[in-house]
C-alpha atoms as a PDB file:
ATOM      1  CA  UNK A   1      -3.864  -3.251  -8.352  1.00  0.00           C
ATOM      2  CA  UNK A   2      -0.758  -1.163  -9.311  1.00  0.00           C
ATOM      3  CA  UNK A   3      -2.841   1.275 -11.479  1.00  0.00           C
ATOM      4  CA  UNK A   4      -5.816   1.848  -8.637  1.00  0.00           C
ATOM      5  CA  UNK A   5      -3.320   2.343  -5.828  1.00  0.00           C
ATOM      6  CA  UNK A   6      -1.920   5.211  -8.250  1.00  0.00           C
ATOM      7  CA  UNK A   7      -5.231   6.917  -8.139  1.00  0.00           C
ATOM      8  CA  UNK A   8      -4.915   7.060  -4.484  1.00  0.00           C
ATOM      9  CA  UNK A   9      -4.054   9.792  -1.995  1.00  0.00           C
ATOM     10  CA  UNK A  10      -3.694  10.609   1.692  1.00  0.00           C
ATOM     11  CA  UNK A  11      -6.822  12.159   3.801  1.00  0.00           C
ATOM     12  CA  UNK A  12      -5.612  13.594   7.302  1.00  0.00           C
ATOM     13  CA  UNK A  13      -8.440  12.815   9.214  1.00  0.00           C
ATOM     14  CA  UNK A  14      -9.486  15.016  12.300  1.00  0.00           C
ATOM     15  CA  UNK A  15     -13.187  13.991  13.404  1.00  0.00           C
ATOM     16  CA  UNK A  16     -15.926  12.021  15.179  1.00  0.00           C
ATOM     17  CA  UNK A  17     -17.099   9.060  12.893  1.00  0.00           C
ATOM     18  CA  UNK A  18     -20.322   7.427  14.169  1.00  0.00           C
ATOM     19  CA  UNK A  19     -20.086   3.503  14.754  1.00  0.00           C
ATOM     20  CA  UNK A  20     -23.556   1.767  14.961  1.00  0.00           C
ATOM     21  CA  UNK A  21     -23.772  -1.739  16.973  1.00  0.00           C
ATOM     22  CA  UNK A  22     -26.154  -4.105  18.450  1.00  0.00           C
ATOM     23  CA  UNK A  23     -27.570  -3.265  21.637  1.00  0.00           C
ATOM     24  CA  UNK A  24     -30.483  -3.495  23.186  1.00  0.00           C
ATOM     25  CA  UNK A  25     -32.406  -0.207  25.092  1.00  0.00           C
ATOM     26  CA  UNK A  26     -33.087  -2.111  28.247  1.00  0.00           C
ATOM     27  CA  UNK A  27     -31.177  -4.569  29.713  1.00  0.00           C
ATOM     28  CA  UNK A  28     -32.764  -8.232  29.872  1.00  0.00           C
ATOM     29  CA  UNK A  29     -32.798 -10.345  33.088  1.00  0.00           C
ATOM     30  CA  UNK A  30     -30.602 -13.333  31.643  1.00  0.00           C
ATOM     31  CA  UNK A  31     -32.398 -15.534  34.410  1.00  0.00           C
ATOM     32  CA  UNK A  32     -36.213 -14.785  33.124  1.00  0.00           C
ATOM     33  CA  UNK A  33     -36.636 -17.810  30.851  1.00  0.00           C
ATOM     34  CA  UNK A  34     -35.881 -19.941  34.125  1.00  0.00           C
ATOM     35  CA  UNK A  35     -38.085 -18.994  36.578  1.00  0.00           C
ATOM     36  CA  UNK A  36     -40.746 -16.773  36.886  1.00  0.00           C
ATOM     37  CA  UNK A  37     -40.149 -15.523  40.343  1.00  0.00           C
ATOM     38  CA  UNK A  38     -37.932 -12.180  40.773  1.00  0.00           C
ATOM     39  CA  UNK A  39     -36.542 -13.124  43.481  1.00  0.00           C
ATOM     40  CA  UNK A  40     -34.837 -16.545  41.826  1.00  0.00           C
ATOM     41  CA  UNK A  41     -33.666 -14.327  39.340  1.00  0.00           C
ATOM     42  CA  UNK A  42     -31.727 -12.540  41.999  1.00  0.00           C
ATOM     43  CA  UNK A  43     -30.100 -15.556  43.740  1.00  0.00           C
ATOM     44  CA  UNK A  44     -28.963 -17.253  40.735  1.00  0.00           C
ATOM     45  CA  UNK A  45     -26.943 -14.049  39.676  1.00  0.00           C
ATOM     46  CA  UNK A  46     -25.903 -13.518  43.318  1.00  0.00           C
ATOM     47  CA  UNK A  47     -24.507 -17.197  42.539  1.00  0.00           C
ATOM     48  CA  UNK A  48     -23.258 -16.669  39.024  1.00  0.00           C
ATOM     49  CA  UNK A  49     -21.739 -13.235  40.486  1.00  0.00           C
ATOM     50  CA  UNK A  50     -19.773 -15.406  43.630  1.00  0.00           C
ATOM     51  CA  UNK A  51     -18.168 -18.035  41.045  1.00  0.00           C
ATOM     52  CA  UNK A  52     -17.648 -16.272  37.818  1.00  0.00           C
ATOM     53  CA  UNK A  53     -14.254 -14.374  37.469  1.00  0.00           C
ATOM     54  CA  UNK A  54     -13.916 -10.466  37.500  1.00  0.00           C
ATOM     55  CA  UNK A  55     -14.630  -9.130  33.643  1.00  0.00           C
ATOM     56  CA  UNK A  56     -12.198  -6.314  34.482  1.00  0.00           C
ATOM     57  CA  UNK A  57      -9.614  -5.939  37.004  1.00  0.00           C
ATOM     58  CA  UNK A  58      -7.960  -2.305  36.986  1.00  0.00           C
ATOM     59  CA  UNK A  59      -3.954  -2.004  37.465  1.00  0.00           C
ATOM     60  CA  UNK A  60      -4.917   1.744  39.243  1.00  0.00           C
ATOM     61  CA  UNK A  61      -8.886   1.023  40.661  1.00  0.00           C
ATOM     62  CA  UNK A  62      -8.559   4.999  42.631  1.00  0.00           C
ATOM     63  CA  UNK A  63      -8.161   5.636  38.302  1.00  0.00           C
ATOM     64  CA  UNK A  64      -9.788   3.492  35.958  1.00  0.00           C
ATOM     65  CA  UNK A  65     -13.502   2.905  35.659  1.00  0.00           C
ATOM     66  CA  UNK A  66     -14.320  -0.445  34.252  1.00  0.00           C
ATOM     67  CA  UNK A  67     -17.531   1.040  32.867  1.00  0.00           C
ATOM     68  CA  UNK A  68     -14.792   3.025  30.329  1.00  0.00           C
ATOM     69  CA  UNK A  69     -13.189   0.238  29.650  1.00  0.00           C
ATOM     70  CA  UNK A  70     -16.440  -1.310  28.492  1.00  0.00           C
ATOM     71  CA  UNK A  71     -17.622   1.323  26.529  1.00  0.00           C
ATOM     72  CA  UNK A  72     -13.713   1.422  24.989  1.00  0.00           C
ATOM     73  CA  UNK A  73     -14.468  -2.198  23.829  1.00  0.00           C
ATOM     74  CA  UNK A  74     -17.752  -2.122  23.017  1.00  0.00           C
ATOM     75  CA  UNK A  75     -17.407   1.124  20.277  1.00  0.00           C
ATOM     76  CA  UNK A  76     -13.953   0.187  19.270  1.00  0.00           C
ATOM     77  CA  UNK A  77     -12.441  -3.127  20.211  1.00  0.00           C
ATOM     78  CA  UNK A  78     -14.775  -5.927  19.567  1.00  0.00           C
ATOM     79  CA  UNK A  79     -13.931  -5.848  15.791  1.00  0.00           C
ATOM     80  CA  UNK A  80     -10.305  -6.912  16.091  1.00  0.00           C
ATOM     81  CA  UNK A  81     -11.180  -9.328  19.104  1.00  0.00           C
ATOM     82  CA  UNK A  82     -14.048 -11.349  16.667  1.00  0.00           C
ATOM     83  CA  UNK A  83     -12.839 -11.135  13.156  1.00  0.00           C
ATOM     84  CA  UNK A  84     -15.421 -11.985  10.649  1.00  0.00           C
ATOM     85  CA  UNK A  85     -15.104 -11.624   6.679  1.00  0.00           C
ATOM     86  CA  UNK A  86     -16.440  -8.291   5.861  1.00  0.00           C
ATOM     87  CA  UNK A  87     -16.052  -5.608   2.586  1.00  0.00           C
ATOM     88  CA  UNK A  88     -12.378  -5.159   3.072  1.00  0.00           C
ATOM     89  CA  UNK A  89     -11.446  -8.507   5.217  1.00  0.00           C
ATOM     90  CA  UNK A  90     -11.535 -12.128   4.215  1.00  0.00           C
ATOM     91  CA  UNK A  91     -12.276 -12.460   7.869  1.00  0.00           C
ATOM     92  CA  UNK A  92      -8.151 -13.157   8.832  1.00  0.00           C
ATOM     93  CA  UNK A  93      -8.049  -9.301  10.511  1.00  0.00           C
ATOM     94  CA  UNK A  94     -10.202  -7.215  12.121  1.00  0.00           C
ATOM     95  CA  UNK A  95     -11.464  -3.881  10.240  1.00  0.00           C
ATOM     96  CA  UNK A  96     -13.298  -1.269  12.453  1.00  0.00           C
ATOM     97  CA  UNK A  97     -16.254   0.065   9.639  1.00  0.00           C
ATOM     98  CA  UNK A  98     -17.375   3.659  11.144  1.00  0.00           C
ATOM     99  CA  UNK A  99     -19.607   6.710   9.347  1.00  0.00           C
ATOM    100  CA  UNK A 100     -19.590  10.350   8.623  1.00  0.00           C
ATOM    101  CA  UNK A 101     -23.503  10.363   9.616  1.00  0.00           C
ATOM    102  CA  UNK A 102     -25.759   8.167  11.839  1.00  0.00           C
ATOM    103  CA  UNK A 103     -27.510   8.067   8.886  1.00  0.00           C
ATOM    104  CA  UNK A 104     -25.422   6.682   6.702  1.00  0.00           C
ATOM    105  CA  UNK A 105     -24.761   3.687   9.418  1.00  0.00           C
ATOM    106  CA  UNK A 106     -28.666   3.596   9.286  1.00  0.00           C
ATOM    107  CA  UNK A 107     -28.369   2.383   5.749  1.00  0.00           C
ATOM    108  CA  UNK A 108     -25.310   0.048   6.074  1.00  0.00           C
ATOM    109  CA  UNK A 109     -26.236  -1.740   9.216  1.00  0.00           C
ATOM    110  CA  UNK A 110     -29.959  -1.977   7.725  1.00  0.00           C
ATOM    111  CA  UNK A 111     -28.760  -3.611   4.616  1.00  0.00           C
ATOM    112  CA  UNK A 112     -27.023  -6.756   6.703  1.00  0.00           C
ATOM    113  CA  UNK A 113     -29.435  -6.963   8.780  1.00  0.00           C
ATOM    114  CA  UNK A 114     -32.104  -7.487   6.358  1.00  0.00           C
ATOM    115  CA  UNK A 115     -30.204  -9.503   4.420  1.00  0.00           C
ATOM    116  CA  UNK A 116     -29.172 -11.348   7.617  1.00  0.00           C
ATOM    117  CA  UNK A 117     -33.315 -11.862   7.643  1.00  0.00           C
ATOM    118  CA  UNK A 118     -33.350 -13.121   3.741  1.00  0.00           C
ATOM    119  CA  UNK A 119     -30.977 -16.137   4.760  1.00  0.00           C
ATOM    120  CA  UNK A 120     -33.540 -17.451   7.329  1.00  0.00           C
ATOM    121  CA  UNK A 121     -36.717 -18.548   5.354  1.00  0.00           C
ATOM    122  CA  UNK A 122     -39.586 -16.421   5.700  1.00  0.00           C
ATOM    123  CA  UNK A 123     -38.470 -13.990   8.184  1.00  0.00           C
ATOM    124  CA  UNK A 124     -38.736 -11.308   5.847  1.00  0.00           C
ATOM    125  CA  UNK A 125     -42.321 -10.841   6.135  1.00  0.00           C
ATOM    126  CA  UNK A 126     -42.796 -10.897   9.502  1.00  0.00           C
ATOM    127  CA  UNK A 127     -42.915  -8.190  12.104  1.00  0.00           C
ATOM    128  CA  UNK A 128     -38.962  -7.918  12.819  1.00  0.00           C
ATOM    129  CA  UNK A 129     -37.373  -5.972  15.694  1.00  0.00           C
ATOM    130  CA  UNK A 130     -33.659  -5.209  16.351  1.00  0.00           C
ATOM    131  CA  UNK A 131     -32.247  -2.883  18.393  1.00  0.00           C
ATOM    132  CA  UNK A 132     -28.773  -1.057  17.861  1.00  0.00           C
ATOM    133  CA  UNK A 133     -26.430   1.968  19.607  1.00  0.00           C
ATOM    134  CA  UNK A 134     -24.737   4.710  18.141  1.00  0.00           C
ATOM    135  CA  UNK A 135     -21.419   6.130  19.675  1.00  0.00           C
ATOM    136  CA  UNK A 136     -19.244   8.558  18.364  1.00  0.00           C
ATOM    137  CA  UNK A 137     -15.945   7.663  17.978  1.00  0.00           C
ATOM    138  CA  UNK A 138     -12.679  10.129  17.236  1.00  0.00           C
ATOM    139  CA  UNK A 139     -10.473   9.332  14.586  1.00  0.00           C
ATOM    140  CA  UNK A 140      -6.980  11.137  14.036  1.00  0.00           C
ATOM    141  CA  UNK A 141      -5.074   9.663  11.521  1.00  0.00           C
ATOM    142  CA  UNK A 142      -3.846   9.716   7.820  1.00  0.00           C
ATOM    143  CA  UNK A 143      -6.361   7.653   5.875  1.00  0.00           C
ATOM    144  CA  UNK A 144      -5.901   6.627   2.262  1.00  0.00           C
ATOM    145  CA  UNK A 145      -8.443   7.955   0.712  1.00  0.00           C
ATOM    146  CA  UNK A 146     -10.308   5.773  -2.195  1.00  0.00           C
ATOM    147  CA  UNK A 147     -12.454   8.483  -3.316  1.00  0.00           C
ATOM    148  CA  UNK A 148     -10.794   9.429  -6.530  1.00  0.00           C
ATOM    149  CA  UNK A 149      -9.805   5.924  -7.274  1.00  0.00           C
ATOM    150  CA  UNK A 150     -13.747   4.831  -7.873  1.00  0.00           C
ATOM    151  CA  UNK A 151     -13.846   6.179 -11.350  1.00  0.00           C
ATOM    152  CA  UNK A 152     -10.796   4.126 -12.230  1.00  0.00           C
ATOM    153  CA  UNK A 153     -12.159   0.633 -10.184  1.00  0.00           C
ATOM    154  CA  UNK A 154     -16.229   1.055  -9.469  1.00  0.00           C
ATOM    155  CA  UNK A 155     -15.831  -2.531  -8.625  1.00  0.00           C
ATOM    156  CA  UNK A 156     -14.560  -0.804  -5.149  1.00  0.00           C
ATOM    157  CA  UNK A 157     -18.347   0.002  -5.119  1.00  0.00           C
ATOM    158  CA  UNK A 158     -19.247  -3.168  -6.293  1.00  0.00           C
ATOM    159  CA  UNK A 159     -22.499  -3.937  -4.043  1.00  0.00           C
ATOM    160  CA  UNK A 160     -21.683  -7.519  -2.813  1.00  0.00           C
ATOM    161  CA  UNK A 161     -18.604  -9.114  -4.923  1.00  0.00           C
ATOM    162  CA  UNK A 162     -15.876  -8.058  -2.330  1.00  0.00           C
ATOM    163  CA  UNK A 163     -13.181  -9.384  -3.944  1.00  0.00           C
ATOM    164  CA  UNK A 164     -10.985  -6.296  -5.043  1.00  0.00           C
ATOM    165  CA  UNK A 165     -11.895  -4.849  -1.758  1.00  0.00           C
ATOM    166  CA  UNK A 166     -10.738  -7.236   0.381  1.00  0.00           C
ATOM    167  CA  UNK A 167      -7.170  -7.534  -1.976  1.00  0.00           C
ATOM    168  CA  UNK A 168      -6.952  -3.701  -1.362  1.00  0.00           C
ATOM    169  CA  UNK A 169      -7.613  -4.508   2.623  1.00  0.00           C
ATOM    170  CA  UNK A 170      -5.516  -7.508   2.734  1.00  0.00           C
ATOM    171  CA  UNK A 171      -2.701  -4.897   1.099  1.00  0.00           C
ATOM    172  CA  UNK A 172      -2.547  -2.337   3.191  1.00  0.00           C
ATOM    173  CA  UNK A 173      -3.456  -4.808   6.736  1.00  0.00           C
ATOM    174  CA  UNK A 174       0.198  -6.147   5.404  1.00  0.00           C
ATOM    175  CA  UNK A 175       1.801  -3.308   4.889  1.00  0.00           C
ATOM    176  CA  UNK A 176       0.645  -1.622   8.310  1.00  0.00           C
ATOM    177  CA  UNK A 177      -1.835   1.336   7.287  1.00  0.00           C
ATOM    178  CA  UNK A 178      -3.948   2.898   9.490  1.00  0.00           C
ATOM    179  CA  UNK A 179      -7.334   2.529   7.876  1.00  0.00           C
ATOM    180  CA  UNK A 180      -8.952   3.852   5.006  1.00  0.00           C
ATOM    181  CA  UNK A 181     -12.021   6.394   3.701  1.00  0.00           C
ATOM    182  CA  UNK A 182     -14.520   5.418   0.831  1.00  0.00           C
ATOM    183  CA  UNK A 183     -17.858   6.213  -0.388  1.00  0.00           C
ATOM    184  CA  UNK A 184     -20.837   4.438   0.837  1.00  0.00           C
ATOM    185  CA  UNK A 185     -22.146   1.555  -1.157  1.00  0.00           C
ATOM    186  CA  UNK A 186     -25.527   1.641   0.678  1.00  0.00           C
ATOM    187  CA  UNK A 187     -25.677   5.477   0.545  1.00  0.00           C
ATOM    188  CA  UNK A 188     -24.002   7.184  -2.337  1.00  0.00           C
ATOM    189  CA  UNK A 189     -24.292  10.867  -0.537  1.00  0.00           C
ATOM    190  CA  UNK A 190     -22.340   9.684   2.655  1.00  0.00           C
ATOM    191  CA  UNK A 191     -18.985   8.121   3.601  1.00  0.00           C
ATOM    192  CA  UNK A 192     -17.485   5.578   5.726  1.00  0.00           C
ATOM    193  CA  UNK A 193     -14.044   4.715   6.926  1.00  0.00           C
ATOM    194  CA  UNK A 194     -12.557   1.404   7.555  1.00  0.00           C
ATOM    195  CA  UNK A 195      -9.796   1.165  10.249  1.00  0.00           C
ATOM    196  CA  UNK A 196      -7.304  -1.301  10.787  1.00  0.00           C
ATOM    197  CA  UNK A 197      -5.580   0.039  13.759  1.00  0.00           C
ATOM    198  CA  UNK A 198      -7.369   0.657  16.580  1.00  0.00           C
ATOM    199  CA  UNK A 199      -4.649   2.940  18.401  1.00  0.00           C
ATOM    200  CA  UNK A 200      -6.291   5.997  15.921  1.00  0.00           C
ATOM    201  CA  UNK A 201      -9.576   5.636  17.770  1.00  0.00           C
ATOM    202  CA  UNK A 202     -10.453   6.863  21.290  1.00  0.00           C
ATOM    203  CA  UNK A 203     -12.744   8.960  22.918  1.00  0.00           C
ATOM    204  CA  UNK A 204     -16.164   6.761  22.984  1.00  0.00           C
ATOM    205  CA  UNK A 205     -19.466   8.427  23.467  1.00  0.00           C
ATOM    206  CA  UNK A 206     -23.139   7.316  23.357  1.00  0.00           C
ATOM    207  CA  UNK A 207     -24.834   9.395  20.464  1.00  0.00           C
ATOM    208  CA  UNK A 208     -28.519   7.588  20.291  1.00  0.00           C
ATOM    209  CA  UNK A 209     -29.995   4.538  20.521  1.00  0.00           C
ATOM    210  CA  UNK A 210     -31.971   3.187  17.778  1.00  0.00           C
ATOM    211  CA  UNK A 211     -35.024   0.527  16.954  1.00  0.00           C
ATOM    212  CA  UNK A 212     -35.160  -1.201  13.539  1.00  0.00           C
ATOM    213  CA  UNK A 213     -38.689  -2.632  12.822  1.00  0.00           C
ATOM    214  CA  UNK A 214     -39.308  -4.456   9.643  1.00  0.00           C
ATOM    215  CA  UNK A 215     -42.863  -4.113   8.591  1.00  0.00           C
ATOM    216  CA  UNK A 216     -44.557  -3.910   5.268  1.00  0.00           C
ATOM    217  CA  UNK A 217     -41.516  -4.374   3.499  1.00  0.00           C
ATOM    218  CA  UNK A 218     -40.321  -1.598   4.851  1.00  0.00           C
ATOM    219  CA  UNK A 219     -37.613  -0.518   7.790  1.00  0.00           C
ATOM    220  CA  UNK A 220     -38.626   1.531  10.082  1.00  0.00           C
ATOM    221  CA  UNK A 221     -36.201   3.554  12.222  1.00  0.00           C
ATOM    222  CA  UNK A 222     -37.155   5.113  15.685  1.00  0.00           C
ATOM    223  CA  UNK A 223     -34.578   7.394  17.668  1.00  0.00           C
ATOM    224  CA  UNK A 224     -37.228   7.712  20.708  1.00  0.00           C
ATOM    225  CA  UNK A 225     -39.965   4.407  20.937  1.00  0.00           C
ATOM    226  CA  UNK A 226     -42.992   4.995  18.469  1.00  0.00           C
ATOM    227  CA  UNK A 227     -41.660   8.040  16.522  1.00  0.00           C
ATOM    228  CA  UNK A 228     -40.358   7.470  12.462  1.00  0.00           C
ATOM    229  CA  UNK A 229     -37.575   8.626  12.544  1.00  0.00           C
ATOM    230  CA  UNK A 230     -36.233   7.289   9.066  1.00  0.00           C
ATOM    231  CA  UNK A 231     -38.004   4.862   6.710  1.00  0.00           C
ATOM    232  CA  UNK A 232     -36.147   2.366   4.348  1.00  0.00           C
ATOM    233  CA  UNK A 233     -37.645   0.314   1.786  1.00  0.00           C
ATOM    234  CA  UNK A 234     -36.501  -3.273   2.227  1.00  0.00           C
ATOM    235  CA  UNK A 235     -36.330  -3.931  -1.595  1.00  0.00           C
ATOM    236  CA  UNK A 236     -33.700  -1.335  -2.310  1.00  0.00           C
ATOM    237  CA  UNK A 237     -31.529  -2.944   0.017  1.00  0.00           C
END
């Protein structure tokens, strides 16, 4: 560990980093598999509306928007509210993972989701359909960069043993680092950052919403309904 941190420098980071989540194009009437009739729908969320507590409550209300505060949590803060293991987390933190391209989230998010298919017998050759968001997110802050240090540890690229990653994570989550840049496991050409502060993120924006469809063994990836945008092939992942 002593020899790969030596390989490692500091990248000042000034830039929009695109973060790709779940979400679904149009909203879904959470009353529909109840009752067929609109109009139920309706009263039972006028209900759940009357007895349910406020998500948001603003300290200035002639200020704040709670739709910002949304957005803030939905781009940025749901990481380090659900903590799960990931590459650089044994799942006892939160780590933020953003991208230097859409693209490049195309391939990472792809490659869990299909393997999130591959755990559930058989799903993988059926006619699969996810949808996801894309918001840019602004990152200022002094990364460490791991870059140069992949020549001296490729296990860092290591496509599924996480174990040095998550030592280097659990590192520098102790000693109080911002976050860090690396190359992409899932695409070699692009680059992704993992953050373990949020307080160097702000400045949410909706970039493009996206549809996954798994057919043929292949992914299919639509910007606008219909139209290819990008096309994976599920066995490389």
């Amino acid at each position: 560990m002593q020899s790969l941190f030596a390989h490692i420098a500091l990248a000042d980071v000034h830039q929009d980093v695109a973060r790709n989540i779940v979400s679904l194009r149009e909203s879904q009437d959470l009353f529909d598999d109840l009752s067929g009739d609109p109009a139920e729908w309706r009263l039972a969320q006028q209900v759940e509306d009357e007895v349910k507590p406020a998500p948001y409550v603003s300290r200035q209300p002639v200020i704040d928007r709670p739709f910002e505060d949304a957005q803030w949590f939905n781009a940025i803060g749901w990481p380090f509210k659900h903590t799960q293991n990931s590459r650089f987390s044994d799942g006892a933190y939160g780590v933020w993972y953003g991208s230097e391209s859409v693209e490049t989230t195309v391939h990472e998010s792809a490659y869990h989701w299909y393997r999130g298919l591959l755990s559930d017998a058989g799903f993988e050759q059926m006619a699969v359909v996810a949808e996801r968001k894309v918001y840019w997110v602004a990152c200022n802050a002094a990364l460490l960069d791991l870059r140069p240090a992949v020549a001296h540890a490729p296990d860092l690229l290591h496509p599924s043993d996480y174990a040095l990653c998550q030592a280097v994570g659990a590192r520098l989550h102790r000693e109080g680092h911002p976050g860090l840049l690396t190359p992409s496991v899932r695409r070699p050409s692009g680059e992704n950052l993992a953050i373990f502060n949020p307080t160097v993120l702000s400045n949410p924006r909706h970039n493009c919403q996206l549809t996954y469809r798994l057919q043929g063994g292949q992914i299919v990836v639509e910007k606008q309904p219909g139209a290819t945008w990008l096309t994976l092939g599920a066995a490389q992942l």
